[in-house]
Protein backbone atom coordinates (compact mmCIF):
# COMPACT_ATOMS: atom_id res chain seq x y z
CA UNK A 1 -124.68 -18.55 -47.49
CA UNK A 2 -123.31 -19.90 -44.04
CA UNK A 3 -124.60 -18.80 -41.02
CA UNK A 4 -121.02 -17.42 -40.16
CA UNK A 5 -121.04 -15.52 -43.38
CA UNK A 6 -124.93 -14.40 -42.72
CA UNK A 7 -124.11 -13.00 -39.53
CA UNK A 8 -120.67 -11.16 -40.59
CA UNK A 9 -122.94 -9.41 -43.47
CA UNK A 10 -125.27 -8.43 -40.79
CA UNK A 11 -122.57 -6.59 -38.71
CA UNK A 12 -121.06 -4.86 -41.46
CA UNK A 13 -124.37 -3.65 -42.68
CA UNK A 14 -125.33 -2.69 -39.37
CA UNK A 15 -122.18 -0.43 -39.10
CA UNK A 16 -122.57 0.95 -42.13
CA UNK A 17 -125.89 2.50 -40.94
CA UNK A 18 -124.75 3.28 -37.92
CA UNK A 19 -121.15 4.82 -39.47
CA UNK A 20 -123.51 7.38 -41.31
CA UNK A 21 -126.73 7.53 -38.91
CA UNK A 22 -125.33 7.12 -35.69
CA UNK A 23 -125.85 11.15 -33.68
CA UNK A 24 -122.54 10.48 -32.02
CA UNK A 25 -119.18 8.49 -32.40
CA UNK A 26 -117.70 7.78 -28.98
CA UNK A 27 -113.90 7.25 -29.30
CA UNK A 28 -111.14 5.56 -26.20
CA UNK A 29 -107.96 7.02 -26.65
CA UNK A 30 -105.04 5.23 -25.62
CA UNK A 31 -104.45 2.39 -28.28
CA UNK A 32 -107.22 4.13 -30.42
CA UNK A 33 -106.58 7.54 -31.58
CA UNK A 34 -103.00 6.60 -31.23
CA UNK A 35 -100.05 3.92 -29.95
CA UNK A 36 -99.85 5.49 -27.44
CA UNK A 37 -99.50 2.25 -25.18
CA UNK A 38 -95.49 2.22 -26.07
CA UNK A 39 -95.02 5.90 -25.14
CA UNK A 40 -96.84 5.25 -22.07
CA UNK A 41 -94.58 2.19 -20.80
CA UNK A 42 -91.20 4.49 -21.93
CA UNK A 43 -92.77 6.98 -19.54
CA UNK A 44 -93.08 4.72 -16.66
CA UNK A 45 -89.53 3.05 -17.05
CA UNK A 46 -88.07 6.88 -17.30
CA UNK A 47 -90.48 8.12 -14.07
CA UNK A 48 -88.64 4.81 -12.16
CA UNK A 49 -85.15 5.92 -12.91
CA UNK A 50 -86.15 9.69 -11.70
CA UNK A 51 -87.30 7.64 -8.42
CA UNK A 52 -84.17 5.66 -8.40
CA UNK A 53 -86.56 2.64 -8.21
CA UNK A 54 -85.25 -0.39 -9.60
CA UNK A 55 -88.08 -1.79 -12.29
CA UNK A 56 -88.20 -2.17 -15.35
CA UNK A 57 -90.77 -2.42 -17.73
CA UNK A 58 -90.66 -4.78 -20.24
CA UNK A 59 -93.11 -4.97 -23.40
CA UNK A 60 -94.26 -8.13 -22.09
CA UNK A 61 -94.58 -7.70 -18.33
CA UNK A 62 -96.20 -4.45 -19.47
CA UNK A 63 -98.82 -5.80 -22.05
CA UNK A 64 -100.31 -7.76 -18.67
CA UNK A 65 -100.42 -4.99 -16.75
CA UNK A 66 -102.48 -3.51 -18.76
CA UNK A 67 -105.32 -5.26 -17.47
CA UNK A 68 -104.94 -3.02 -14.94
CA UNK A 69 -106.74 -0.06 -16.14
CA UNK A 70 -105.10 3.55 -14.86
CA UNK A 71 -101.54 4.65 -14.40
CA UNK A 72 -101.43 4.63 -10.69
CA UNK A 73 -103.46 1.83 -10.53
CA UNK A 74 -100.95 -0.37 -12.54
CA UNK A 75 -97.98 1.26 -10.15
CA UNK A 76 -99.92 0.31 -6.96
CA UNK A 77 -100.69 -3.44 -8.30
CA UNK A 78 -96.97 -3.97 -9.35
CA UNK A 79 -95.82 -2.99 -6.22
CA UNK A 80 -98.28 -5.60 -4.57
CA UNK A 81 -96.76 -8.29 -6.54
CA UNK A 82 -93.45 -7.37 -5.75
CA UNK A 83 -93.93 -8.13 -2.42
CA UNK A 84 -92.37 -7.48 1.38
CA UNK A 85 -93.01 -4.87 3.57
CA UNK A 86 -91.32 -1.85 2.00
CA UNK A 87 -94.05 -1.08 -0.71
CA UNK A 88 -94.93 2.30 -1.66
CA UNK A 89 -97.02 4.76 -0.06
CA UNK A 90 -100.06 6.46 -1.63
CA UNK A 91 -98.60 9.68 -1.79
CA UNK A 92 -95.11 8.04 -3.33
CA UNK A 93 -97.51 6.46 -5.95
CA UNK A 94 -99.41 9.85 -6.86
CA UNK A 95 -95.77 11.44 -7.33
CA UNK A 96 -94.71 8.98 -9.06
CA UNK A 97 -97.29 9.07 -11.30
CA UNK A 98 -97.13 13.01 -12.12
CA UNK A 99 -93.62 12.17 -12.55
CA UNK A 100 -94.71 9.78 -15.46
CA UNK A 101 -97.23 11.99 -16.42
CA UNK A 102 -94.75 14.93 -17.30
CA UNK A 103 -92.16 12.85 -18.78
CA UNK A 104 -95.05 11.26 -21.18
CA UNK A 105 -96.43 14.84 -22.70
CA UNK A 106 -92.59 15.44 -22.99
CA UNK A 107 -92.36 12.53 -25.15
CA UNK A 108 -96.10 13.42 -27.18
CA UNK A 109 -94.86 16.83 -27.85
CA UNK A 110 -91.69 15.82 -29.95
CA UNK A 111 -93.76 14.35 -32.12
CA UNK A 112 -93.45 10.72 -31.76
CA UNK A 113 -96.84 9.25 -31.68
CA UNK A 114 -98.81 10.83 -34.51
CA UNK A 115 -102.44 9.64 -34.67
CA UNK A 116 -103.73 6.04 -36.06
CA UNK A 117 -104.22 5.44 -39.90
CA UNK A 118 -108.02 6.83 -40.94
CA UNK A 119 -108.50 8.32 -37.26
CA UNK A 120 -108.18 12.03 -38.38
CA UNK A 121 -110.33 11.32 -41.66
CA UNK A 122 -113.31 9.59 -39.60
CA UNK A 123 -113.52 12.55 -37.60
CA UNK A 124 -113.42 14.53 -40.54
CA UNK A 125 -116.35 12.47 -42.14
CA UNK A 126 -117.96 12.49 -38.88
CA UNK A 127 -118.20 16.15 -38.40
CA UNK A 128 -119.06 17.11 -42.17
CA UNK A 129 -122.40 14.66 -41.47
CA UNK A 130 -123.22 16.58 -38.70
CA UNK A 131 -122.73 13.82 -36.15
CA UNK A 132 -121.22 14.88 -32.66
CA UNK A 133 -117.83 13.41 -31.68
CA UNK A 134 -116.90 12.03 -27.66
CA UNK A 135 -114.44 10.60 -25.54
CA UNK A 136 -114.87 8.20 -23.26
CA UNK A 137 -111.06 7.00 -21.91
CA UNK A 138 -109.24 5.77 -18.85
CA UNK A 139 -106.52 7.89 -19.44
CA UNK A 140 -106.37 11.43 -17.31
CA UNK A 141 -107.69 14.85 -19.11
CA UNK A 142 -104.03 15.92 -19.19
CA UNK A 143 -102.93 12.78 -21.07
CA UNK A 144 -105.96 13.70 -23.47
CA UNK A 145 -104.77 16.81 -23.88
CA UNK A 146 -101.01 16.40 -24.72
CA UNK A 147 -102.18 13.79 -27.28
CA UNK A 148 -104.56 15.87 -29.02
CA UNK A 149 -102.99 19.29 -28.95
CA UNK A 150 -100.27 17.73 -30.74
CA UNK A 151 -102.04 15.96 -33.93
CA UNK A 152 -105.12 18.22 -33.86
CA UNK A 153 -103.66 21.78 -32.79
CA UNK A 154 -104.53 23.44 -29.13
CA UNK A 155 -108.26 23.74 -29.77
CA UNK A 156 -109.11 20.07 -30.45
CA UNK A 157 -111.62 20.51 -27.99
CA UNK A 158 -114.17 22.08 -29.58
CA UNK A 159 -114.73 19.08 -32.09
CA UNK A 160 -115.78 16.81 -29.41
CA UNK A 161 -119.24 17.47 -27.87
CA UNK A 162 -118.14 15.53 -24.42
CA UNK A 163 -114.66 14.49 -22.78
CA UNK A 164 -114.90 12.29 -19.78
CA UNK A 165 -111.49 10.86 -18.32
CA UNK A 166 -111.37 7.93 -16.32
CA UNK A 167 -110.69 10.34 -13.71
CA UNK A 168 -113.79 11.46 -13.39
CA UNK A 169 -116.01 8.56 -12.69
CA UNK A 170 -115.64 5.93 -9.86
CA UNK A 171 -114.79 3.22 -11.56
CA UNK A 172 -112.70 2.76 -14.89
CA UNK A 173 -112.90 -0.04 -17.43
CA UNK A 174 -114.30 -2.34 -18.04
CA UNK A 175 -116.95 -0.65 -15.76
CA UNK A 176 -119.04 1.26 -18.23
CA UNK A 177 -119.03 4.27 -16.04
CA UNK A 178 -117.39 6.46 -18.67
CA UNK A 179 -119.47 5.94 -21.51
CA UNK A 180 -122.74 6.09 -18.92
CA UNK A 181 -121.12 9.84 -18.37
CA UNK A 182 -120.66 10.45 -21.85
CA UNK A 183 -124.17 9.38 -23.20
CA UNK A 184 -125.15 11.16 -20.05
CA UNK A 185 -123.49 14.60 -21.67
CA UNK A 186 -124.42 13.86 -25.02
CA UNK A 187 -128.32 13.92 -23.65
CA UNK A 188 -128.25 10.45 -25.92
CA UNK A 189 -129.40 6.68 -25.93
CA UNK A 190 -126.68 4.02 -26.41
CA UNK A 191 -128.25 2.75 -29.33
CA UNK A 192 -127.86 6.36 -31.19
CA UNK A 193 -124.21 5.74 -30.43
CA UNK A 194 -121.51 4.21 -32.20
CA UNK A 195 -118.59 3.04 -29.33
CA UNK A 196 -114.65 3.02 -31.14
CA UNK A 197 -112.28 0.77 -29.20
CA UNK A 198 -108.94 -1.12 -29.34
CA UNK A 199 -109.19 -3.32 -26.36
CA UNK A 200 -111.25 -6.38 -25.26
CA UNK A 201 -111.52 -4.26 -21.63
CA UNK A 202 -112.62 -1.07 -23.56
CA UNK A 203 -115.20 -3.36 -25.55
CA UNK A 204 -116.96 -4.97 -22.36
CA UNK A 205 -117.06 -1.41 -20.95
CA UNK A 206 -118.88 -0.09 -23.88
CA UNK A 207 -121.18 -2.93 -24.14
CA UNK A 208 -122.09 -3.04 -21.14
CA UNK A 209 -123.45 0.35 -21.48
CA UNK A 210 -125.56 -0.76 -24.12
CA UNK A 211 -123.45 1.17 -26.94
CA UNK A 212 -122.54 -1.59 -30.14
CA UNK A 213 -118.58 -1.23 -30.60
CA UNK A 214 -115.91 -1.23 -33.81
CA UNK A 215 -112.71 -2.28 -32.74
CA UNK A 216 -109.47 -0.67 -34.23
CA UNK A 217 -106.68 -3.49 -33.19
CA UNK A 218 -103.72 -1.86 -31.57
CA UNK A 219 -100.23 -3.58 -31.02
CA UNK A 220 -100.81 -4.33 -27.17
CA UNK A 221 -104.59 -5.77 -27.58
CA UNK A 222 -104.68 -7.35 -30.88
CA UNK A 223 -105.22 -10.47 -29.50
CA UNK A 224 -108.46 -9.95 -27.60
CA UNK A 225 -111.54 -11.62 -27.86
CA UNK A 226 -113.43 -9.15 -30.18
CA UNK A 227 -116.34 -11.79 -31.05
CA UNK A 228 -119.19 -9.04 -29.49
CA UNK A 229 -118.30 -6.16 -31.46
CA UNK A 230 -119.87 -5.62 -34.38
CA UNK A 231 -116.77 -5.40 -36.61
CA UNK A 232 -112.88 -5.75 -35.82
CA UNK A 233 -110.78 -4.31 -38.50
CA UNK A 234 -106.97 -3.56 -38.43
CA UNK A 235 -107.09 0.72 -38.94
CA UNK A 236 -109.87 2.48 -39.20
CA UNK A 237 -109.26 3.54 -43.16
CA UNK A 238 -110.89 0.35 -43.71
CA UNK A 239 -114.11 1.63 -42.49
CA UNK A 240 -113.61 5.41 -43.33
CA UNK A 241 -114.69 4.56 -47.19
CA UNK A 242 -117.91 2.74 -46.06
């Protein structure tokens, strides 16, 4: 057997274990529970119209700013690289953003982004083995909520054992500061922890909290560098029969 082979038998057999031993599955959101990447970027383009701002964006001007993680974040940087002196002020941005933010569980609640293939049975699995469920997401509580409420019914809640938003914590990914919250919550090492991601940002957060990752590819990060999780698979039904 080759050594590539060798080492892709050890990862798979390593989240096997951890699949069924692991005392908590950690899960992002945005990208990972759902597309919700596409709904996001309608919301923006809608919030800008509202503003009578002139931008527009596109699925490829927004796939890079992406790397910016958080919604006002991304408005703030885009207005940076637009240039001159006119650029928006902070409070502009944070209404701008709640703009977005209303428009986007407007879009949620009619239905149009139902969760990923295999998310809802993992979590099913999951909780049946008596292992606790998190979140651990850049995306604000409210976000969480409108996403959730939707596929999983108002009190989605009380499956998961700790919600952090990036929100919350100082710094958002790739800092690890949401999953050092979460394990923090959870009263758990990193290694009794099983990290689900989409993104190569979401992965070096997670890792760098010591938590091994599975990677779900979603449409807007599918071609990350995924080489330090332990397995990168298309949906997550092909891990939900392991």
């Amino acid at each position: 057997m080759s050594d590539v082979l060798a080492t892709s038998r050890l990862r798979l057999d390593r989240l096997k274990d951890l699949l069924i031993r692991s005392r908590a599955l950690i899960f992002d959101v945005d990208g990972t529970l759902a597309e919700t990447e596409e709904v996001h970027r309608q919301a923006f383009n809608a919030a800008f119209v509202k503003a009578k701002l002139d931008w527009c964006w596109g699925p490829a001007a927004y796939k890079d700013l992406l790397r910016v993680a958080g919604g006002k974040e991304r408005i703030r940087a885009f207005d940076r690289l637009r240039g001159g002196s006119s650029g928006l002020s902070e409070a502009e941005i944070v209404e701008l953003h709640r703009i977005k933010t209303t428009i986007y569980a407007e879009l949620i609640a009619s239905g149009g982004c139902p969760l990923r293939p295999g998310v809802e049975a993992l979590l099913t699995s999951a909780l049946r083995r008596g292992q606790r469920l998190a979140i651990a997401t850049t995306t604000s509580r409210g976000n969480i909520d409108a996403l959730l409420a939707s596929a999983l019914g108002n009190d989605w809640a009380d499956s998961f054992a700790a919600i952090v938003a990036g929100d919350e914590v100082p710094n958002k990914k790739p800092a690890p500061d949401v999953y050092f919250k979460v394990l923090s919550r959870l009263n758990l090492a990193a290694s009794e922890c099983l990290g689900i991601e989409d993104s190569g940002i979401g992965l070096a957060a997670a890792s760098c909290a010591g938590i091994p990752v599975l990677i779900s590819r979603s449409g807007y990060f599918r071609d990350d560098d995924f080489s330090a999780a332990l397995l990168a698979v298309d949906d997550l039904t092909e891990v939900t029969g392991l």
